[in-house]
Protein backbone atom coordinates (compact mmCIF):
# COMPACT_ATOMS: atom_id res chain seq x y z
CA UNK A 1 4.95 209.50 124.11
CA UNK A 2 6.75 209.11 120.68
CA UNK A 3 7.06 212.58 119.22
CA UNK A 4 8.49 210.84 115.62
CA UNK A 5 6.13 211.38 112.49
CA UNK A 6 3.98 208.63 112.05
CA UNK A 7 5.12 207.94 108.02
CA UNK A 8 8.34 206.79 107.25
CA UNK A 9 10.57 208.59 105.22
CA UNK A 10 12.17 206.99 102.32
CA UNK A 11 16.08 206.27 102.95
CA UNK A 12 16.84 206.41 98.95
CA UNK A 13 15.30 208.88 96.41
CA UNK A 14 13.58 206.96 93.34
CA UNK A 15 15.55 207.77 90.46
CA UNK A 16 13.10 206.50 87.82
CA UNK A 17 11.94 209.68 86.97
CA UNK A 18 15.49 210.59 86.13
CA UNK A 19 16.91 208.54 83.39
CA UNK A 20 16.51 210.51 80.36
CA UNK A 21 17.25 213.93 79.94
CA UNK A 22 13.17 214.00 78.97
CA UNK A 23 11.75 212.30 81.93
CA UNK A 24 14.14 215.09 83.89
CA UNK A 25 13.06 217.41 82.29
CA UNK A 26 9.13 216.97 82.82
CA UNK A 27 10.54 215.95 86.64
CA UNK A 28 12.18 219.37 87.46
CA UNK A 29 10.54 222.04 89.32
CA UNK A 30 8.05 224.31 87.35
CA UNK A 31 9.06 226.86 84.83
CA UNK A 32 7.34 228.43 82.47
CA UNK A 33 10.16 228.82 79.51
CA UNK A 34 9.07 228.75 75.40
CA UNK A 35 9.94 225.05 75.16
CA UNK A 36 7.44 223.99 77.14
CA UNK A 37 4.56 225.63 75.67
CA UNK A 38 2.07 224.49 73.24
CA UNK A 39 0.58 226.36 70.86
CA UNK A 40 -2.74 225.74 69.44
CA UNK A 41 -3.42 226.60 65.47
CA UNK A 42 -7.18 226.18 64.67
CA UNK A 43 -6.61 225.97 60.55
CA UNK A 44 -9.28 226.67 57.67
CA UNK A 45 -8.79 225.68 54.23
CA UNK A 46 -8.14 228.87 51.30
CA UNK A 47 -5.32 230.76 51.46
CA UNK A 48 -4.61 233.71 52.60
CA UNK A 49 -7.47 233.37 55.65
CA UNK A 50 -8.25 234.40 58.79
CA UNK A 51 -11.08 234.51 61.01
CA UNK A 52 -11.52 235.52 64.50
CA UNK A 53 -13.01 233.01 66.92
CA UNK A 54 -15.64 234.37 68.40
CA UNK A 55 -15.33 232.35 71.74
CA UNK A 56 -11.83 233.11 72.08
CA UNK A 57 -10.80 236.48 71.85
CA UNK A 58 -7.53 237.07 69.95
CA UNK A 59 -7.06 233.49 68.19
CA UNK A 60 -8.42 233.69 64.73
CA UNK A 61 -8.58 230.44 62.27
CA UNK A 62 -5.75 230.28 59.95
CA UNK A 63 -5.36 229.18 56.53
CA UNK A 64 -2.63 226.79 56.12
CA UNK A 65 0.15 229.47 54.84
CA UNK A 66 -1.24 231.83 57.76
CA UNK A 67 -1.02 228.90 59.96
CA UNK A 68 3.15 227.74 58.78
CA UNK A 69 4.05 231.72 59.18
CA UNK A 70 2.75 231.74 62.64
CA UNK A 71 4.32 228.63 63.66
CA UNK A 72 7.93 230.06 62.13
CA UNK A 73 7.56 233.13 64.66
CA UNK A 74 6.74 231.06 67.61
CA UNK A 75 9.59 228.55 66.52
CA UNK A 76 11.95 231.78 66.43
CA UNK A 77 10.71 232.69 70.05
CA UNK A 78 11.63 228.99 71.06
CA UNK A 79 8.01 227.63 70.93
CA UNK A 80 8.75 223.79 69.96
CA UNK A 81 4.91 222.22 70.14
CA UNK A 82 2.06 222.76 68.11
CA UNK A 83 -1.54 221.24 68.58
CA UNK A 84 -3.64 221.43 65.22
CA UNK A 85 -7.08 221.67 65.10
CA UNK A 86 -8.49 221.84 61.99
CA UNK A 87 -11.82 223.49 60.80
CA UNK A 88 -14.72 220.38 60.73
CA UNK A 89 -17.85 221.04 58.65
CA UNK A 90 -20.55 221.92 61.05
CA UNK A 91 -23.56 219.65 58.92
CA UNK A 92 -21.63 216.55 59.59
């Protein structure tokens, strides 16, 4: 009887993944640091605005200077991605 694994294992690691210090990055092992988060900013128009969103409990909709102030405090806390969604008039 052959007690060897039926699948081969590769002799040479692919290294593809690893060319750029970006592609390494994304090809390390998980961890959960503030570069690698996204934040989302749901933005209004006005100034000086904020609503709560009623299907997500502690995001609010932002006015654009609510929404630049809140991106400069997660960019101090090392928060480098933002995903903007902004406010779409519900009659269209």
């Amino acid at each position: 009887m052959n007690s060897s694994p039926s699948h081969s294992v590769p002799r040479r690691r692919p290294r593809r993944l690893r060319r750029g210090e970006t592609l390494r990055r994304f090809a390390r092992e998980t961890r959960l640091t503030p570069d690698r988060l996204v934040l989302p900013q749901f933005v209004i128009g006005g100034q000086g605005r904020s609503e709560p969103i009623d299907a997500m409990p502690g995001r609010n909709r932002l006015s654009v200077d609510q929404t630049i102030n809140e991106c400069e405090q997660a960019w101090a806390l090392g928060v480098r991605s933002f995903a903007l969604f902004p406010a779409i008039d519900p009659t269209l």
